[in-house]
N, C-alpha and C. Protein backbone atom coordinates (compact mmCIF):
# COMPACT_ATOMS: atom_id res chain seq x y z
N UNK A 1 -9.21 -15.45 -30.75
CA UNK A 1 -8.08 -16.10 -30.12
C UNK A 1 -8.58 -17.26 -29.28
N UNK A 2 -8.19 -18.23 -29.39
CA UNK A 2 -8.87 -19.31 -28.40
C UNK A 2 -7.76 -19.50 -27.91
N UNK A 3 -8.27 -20.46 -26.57
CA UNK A 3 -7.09 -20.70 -25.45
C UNK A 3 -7.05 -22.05 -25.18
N UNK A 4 -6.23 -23.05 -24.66
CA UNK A 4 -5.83 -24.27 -24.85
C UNK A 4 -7.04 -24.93 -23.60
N UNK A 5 -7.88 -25.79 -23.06
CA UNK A 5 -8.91 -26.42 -22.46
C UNK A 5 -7.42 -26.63 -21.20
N UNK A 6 -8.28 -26.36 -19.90
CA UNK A 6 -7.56 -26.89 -18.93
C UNK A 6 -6.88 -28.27 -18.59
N UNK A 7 -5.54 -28.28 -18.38
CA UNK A 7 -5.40 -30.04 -18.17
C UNK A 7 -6.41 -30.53 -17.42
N UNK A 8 -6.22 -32.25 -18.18
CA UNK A 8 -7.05 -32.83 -17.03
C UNK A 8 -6.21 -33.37 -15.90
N UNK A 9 -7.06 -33.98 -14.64
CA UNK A 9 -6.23 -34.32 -13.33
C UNK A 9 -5.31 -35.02 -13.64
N UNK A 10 -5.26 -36.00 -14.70
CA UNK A 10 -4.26 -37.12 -14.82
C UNK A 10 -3.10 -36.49 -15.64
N UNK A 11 -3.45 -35.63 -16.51
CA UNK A 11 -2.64 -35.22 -17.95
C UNK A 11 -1.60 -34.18 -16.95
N UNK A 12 -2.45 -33.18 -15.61
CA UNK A 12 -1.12 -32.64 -14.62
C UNK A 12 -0.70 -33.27 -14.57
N UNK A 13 -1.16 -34.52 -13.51
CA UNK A 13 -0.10 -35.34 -12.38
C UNK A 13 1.29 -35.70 -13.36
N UNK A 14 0.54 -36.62 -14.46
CA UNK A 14 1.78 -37.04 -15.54
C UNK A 14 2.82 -36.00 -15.93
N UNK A 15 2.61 -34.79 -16.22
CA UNK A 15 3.05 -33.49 -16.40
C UNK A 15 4.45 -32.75 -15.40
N UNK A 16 3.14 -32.52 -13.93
CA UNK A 16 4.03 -32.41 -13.13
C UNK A 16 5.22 -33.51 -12.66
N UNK A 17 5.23 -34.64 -12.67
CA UNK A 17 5.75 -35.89 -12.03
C UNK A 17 6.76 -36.20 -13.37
N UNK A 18 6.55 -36.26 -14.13
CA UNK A 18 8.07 -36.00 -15.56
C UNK A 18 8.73 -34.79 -14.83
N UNK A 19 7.82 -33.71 -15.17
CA UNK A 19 9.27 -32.58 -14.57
C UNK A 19 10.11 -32.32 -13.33
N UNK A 20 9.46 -33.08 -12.26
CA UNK A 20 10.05 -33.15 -11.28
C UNK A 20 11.38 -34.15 -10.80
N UNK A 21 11.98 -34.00 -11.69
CA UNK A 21 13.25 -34.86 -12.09
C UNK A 21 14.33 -33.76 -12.65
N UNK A 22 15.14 -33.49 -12.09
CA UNK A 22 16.13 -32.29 -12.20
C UNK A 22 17.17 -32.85 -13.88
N UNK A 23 17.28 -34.25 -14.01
CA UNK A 23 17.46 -34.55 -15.40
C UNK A 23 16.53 -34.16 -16.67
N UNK A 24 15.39 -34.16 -16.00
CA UNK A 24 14.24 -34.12 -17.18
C UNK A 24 14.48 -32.70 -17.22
N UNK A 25 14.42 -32.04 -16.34
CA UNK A 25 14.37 -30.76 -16.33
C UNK A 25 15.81 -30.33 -17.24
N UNK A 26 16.63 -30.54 -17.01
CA UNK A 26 18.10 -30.60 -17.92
C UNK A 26 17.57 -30.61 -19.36
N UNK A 27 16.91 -31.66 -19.70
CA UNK A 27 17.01 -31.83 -21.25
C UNK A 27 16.11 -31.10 -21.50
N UNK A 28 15.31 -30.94 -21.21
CA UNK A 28 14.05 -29.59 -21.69
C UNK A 28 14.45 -28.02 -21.82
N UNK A 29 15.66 -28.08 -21.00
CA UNK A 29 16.02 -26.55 -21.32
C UNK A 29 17.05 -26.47 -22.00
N UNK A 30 17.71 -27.54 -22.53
CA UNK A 30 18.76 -27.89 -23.36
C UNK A 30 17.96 -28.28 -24.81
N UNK A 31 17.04 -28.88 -24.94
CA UNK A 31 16.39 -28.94 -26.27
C UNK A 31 15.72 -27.72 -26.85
N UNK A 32 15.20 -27.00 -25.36
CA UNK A 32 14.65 -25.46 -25.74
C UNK A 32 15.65 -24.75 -26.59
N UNK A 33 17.15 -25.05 -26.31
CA UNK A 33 17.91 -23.76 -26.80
C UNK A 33 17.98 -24.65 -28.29
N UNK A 34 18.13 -25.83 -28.62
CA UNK A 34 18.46 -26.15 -29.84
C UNK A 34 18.06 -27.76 -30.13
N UNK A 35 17.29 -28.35 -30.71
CA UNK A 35 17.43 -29.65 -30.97
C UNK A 35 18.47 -30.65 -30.94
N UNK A 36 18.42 -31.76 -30.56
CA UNK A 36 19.74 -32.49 -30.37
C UNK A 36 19.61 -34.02 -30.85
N UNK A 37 20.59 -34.34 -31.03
CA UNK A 37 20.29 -36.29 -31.26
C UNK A 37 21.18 -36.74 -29.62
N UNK A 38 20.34 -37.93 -29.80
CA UNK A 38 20.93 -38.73 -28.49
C UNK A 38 22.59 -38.55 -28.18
N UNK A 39 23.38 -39.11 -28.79
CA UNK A 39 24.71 -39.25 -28.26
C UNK A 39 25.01 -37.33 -27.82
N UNK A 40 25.00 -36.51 -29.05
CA UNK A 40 25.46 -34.76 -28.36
C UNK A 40 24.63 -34.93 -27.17
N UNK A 41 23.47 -35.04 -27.15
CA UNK A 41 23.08 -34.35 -25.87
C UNK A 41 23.44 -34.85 -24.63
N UNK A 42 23.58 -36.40 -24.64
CA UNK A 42 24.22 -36.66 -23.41
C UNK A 42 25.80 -36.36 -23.19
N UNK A 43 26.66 -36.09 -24.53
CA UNK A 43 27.88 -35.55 -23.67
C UNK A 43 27.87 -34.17 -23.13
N UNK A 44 26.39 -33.57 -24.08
CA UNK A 44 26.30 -31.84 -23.28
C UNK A 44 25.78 -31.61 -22.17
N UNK A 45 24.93 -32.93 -21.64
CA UNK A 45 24.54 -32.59 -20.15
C UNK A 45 25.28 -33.91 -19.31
N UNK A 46 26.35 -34.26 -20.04
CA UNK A 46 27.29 -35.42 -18.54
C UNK A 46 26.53 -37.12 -18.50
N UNK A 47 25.20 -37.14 -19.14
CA UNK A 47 24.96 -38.47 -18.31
C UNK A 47 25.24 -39.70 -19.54
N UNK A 48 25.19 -40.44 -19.27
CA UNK A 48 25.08 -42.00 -20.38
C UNK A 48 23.83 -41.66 -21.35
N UNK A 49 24.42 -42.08 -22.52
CA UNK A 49 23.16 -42.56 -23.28
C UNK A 49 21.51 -43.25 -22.96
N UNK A 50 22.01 -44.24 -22.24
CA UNK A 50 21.15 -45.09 -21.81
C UNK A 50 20.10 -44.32 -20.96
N UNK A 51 20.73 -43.88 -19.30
CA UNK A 51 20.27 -43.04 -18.65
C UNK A 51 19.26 -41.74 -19.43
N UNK A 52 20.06 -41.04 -20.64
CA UNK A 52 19.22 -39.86 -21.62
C UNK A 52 17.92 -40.78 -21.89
N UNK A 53 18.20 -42.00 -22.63
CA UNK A 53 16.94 -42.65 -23.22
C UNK A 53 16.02 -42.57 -22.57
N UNK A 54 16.44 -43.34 -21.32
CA UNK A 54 14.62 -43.33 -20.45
C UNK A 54 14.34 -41.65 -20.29
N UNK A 55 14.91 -41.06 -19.77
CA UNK A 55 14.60 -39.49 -19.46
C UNK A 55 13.60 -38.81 -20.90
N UNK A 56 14.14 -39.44 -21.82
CA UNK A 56 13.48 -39.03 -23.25
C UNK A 56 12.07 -40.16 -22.97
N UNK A 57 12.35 -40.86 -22.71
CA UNK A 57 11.11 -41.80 -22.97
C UNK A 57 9.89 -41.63 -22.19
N UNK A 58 10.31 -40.61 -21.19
CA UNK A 58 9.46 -40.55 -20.21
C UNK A 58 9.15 -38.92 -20.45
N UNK A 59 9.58 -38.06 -21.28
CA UNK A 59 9.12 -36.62 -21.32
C UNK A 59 8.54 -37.15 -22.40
N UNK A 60 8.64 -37.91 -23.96
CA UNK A 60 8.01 -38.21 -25.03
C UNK A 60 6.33 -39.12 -24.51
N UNK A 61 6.12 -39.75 -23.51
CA UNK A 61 4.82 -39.63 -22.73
C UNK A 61 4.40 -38.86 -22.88
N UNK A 62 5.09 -37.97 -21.80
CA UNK A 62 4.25 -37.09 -21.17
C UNK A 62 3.98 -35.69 -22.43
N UNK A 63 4.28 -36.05 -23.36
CA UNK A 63 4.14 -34.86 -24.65
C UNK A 63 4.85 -33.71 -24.57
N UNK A 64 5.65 -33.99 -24.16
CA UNK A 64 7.06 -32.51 -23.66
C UNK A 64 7.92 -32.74 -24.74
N UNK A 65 8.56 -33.95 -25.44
CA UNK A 65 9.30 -33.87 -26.24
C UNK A 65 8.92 -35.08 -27.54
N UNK A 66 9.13 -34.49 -28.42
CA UNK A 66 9.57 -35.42 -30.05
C UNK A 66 10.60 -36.10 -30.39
N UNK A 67 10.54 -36.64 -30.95
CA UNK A 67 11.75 -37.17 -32.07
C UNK A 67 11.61 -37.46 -33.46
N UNK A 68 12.38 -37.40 -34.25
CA UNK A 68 12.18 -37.77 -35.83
C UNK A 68 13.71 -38.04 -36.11
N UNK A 69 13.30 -39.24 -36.81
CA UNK A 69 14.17 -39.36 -37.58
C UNK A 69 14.98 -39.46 -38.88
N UNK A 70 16.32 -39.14 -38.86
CA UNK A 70 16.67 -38.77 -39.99
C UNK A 70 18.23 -38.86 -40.28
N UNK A 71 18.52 -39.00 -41.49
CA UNK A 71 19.99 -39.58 -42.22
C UNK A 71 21.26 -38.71 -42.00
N UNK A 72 21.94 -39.00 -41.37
CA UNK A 72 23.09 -37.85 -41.39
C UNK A 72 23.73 -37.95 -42.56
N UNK A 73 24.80 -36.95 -42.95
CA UNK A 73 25.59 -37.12 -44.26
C UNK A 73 26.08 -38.28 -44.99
N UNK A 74 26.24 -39.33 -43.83
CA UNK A 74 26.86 -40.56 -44.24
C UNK A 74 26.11 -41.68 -44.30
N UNK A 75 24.49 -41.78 -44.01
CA UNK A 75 23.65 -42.08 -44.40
C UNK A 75 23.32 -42.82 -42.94
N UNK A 76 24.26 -42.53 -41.98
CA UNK A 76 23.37 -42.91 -40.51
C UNK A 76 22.19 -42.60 -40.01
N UNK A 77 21.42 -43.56 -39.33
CA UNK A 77 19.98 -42.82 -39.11
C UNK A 77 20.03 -42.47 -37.66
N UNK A 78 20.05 -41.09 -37.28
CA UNK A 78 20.06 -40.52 -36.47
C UNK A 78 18.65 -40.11 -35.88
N UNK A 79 18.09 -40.16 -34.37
CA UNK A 79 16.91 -39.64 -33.55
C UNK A 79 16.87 -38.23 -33.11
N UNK A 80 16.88 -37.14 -33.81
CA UNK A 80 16.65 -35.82 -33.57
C UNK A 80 15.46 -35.77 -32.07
N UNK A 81 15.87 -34.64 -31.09
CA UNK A 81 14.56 -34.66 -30.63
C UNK A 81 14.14 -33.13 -29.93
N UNK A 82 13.03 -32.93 -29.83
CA UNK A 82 13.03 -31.39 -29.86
C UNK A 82 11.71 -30.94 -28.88
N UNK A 83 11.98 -30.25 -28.26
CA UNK A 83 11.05 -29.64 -27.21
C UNK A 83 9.55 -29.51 -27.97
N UNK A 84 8.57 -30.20 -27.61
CA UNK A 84 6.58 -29.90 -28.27
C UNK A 84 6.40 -28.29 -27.57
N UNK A 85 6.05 -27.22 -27.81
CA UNK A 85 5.46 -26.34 -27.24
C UNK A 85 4.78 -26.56 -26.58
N UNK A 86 4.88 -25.90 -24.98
CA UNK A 86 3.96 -26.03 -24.14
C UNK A 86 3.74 -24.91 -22.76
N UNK A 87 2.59 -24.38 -22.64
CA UNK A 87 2.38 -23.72 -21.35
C UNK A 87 1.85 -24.07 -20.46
N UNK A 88 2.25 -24.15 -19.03
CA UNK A 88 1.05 -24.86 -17.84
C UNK A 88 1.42 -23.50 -16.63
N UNK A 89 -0.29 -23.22 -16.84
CA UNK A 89 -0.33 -22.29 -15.89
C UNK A 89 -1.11 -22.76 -14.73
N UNK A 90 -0.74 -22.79 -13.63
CA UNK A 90 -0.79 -23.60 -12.64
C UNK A 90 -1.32 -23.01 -11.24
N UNK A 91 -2.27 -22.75 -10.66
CA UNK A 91 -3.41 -22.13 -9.96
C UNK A 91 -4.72 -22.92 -9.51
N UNK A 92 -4.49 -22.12 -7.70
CA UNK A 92 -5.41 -23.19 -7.62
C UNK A 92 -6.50 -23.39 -8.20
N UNK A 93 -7.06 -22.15 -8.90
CA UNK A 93 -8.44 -22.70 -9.69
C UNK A 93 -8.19 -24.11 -10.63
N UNK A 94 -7.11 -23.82 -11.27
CA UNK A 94 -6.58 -24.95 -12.59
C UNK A 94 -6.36 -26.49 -11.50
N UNK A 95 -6.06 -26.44 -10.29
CA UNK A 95 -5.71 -27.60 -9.33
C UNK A 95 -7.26 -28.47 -9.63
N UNK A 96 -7.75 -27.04 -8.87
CA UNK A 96 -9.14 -27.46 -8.00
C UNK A 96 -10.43 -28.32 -9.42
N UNK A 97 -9.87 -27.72 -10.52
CA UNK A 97 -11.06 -28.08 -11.62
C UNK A 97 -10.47 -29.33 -12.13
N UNK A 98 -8.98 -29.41 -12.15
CA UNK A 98 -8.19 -30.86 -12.73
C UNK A 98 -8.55 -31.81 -11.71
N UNK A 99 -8.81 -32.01 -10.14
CA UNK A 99 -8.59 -32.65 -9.35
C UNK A 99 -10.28 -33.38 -9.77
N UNK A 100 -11.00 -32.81 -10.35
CA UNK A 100 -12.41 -32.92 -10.47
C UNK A 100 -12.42 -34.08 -11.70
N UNK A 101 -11.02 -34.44 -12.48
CA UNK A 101 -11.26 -35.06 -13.67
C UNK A 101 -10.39 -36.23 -13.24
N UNK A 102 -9.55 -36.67 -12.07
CA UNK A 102 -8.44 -37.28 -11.81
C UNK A 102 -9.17 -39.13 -11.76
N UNK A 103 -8.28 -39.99 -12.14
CA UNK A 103 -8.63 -41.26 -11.93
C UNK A 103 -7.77 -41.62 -10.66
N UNK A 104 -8.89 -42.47 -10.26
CA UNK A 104 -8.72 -42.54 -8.49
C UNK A 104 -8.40 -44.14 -8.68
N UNK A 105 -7.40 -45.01 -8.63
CA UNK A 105 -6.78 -46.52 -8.89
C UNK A 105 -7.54 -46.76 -7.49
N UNK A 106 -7.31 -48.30 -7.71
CA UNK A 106 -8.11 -49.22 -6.73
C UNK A 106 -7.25 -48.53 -5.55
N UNK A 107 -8.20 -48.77 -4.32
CA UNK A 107 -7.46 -48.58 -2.90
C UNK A 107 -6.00 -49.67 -2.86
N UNK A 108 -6.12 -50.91 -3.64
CA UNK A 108 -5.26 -52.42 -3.50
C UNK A 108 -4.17 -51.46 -4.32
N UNK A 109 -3.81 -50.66 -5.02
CA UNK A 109 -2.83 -50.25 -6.08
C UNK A 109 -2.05 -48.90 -5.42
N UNK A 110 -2.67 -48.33 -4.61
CA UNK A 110 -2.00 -47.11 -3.41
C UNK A 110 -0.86 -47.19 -3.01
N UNK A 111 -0.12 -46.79 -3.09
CA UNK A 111 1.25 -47.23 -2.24
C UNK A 111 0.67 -46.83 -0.78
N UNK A 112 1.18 -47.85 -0.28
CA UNK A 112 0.96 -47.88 1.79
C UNK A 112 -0.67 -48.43 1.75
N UNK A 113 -1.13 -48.68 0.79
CA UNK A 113 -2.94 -49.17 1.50
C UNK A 113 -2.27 -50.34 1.79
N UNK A 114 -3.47 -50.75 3.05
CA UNK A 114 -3.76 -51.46 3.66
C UNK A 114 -3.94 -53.08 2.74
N UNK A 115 -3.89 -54.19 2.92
CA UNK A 115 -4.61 -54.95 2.14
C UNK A 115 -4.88 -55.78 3.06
C-alpha cells in the first residue's frame, strides 16, 4: 500500500488559501455529491456565473477540481466539472516538515514590508 508524499509548503499554503473561501468551499461539496456544468451549478448554489468561474478557476489551480468538455444532446459544448480526489491530513508534524519546503518571496513582495 503506498501513501501519497507529504505536501509541500507551497502546494499547503495554495491548498489551504483556495479553501478558505466559504464559496469555494460551496462548490466542492456540491461537486462531491454530483458533477455539474457551469450555468446548474450556479443556480444550485445562488451566485452568477461569472462569480462560479473564478471560484472554479481558482480550485482548478489549486488541483481540487476538473473540467471536461463535452456535447449536450443538441450539440452544445458544455464544461462539466468534478471534484479530483483528495486527502489533507493536517498536523503539526505535516506543518512543521511543509514549512521546511516553503518559498520565501523577496522581503520587497510581503505585504506591509518596509521598502
Amino acid at each position: 500500500m503506498s501513501t501519497a508524499p507529504p505536501p509541500t509548503g507551497d502546494d499547503l499554503v495554495r491548498v489551504l488559501a483556495t479553501l478558505a473561501n466559504p464559496h469555494r468551499l460551496r462548490v466542492v461539496a456540491a461537486l462531491a455529491r454530483e458533477r455539474a456544468y457551469v450555468s446548474g451549478l450556479a443556480r444550485q448554489l445562488g451566485i452568477s456565473r461569472a462569480l462560479l468561474q473564478v471560484h472554479l478557476r481558482k480550485l482548478a489551480a489549486a488541483g481540487l477540481v476538473t473540467a471536461r468538455l463535452e456535447l449536450s444532446e443538441d450539440g452544445k459544448a458544455m464544461n462539466y466539472y468534478e471534484v479530483e480526489p483528495f486527502v489533507l491530513t493536517l498536523t503539526p508534524a505535516v506543518i512543521a516538515a511543509a514549512v521546511e519546503t516553503l518559498t520565501v518571496p523577496d522581503s520587497g513582495e510581503q505585504p506591509g514590508a518596509q521598502r
